[in-house]
Protein backbone atom coordinates (compact mmCIF):
# COMPACT_ATOMS: atom_id res chain seq x y z
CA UNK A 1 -33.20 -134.87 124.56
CA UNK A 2 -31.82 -133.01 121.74
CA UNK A 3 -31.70 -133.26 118.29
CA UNK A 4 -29.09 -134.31 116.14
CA UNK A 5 -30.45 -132.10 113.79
CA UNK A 6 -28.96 -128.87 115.31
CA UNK A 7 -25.49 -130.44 114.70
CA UNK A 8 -23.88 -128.47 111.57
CA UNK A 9 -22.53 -131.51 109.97
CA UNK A 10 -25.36 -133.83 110.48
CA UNK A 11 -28.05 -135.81 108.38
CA UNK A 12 -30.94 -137.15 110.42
CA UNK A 13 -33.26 -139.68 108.70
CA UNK A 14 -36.14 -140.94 110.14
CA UNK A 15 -39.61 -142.28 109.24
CA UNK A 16 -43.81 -141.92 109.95
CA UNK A 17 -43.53 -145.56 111.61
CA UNK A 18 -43.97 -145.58 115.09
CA UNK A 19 -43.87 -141.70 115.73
CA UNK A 20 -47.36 -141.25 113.89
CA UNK A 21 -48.68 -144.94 113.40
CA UNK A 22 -47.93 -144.31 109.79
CA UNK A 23 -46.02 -147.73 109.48
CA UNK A 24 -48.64 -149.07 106.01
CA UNK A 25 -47.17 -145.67 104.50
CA UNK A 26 -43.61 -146.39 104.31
CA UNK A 27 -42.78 -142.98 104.13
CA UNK A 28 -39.51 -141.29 105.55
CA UNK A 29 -38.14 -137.75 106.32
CA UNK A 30 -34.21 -136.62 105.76
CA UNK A 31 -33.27 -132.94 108.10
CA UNK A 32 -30.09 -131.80 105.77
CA UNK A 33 -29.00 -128.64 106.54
CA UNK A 34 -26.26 -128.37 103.23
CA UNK A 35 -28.07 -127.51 100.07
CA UNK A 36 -25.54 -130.10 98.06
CA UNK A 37 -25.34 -132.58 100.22
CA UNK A 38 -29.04 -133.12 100.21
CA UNK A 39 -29.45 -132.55 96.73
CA UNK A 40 -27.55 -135.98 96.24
CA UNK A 41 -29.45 -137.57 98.74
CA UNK A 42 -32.20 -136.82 96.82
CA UNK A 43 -31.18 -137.77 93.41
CA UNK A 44 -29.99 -141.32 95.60
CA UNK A 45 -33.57 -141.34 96.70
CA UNK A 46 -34.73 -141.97 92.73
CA UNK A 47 -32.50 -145.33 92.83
CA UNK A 48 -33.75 -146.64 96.07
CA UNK A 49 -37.57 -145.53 96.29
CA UNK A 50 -39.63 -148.08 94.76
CA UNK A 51 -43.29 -147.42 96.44
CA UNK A 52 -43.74 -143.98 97.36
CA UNK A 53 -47.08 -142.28 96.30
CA UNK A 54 -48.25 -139.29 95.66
CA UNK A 55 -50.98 -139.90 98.09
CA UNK A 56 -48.87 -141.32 100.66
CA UNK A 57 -46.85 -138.76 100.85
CA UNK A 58 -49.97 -136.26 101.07
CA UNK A 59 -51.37 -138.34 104.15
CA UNK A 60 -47.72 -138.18 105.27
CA UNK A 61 -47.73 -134.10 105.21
CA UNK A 62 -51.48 -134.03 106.56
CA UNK A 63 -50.87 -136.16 109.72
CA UNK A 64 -47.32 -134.21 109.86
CA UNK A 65 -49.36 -131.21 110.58
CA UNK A 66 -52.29 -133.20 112.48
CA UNK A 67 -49.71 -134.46 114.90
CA UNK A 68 -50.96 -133.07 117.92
CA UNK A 69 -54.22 -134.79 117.54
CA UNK A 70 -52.35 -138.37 116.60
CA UNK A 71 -50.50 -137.92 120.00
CA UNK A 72 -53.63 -137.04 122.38
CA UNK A 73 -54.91 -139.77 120.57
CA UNK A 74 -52.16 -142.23 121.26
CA UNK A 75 -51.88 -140.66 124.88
CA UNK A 76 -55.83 -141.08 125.56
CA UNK A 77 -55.06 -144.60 124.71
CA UNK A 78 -52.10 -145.66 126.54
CA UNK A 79 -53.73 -143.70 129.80
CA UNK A 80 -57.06 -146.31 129.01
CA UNK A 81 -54.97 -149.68 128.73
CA UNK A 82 -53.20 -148.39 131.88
CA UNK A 83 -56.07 -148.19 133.69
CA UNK A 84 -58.14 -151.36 132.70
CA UNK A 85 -54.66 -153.48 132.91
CA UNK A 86 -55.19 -152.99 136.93
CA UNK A 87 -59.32 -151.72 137.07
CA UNK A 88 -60.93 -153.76 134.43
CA UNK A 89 -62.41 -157.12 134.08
CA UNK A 90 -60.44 -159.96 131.61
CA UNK A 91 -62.92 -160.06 128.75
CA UNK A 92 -62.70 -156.02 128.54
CA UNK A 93 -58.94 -156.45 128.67
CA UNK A 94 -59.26 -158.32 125.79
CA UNK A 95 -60.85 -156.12 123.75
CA UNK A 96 -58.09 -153.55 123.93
CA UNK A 97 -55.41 -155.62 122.90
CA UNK A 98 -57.27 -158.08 120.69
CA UNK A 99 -55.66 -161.17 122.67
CA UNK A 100 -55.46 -162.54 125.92
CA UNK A 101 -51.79 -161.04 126.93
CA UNK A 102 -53.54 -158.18 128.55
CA UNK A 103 -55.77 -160.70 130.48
CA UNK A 104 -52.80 -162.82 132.17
């Protein structure tokens, strides 16, 4: 799927959340491809921010360029639940999830 990003006109805003299980962080990204535009975002971004770190946003950049790792990581994972929801006993189930739901 492509990006919104590639649009001339657009501002994308995301965060670390979900993508790289980053969610305690609560740190976001902005793509803003005109110079002014996203200068005032980021002079907005002084009135609004009221818990970013310096060290958040330094795990932020280091898992940013450790994704690839995060992901085989997260795919490893997935692929092992898969497999022990149909091939594994209840009581192992459980330990995956850390309740029964995977059990039922």
């Amino acid at each position: 799927m492509p990006s919104a990003a590639h649009l001339p006109h657009a501002t994308v805003i995301s965060d670390f959340s979900k993508a790289l299980c980053l969610s305690g962080l609560r740190i976001g990204w902005m793509i803003e491809r005109d110079p002014r535009r996203r200068e005032r975002y980021l002079n907005a971004r002084s009135y609004f921010t009221v818990s970013s770190t310096v060290l958040g946003e330094r795990l932020a950049t280091l898992a940013l360029r450790k994704r690839n790792l995060i992901y085989d990581r997260a795919r490893r994972m997935l692929e092992a639940i898969s497999r022990c929801s149909t091939d594994c006993s209840p009581s192992t189930q459980m330990s995956f999830s850390g309740s029964a739901r995977w059990a039922a």
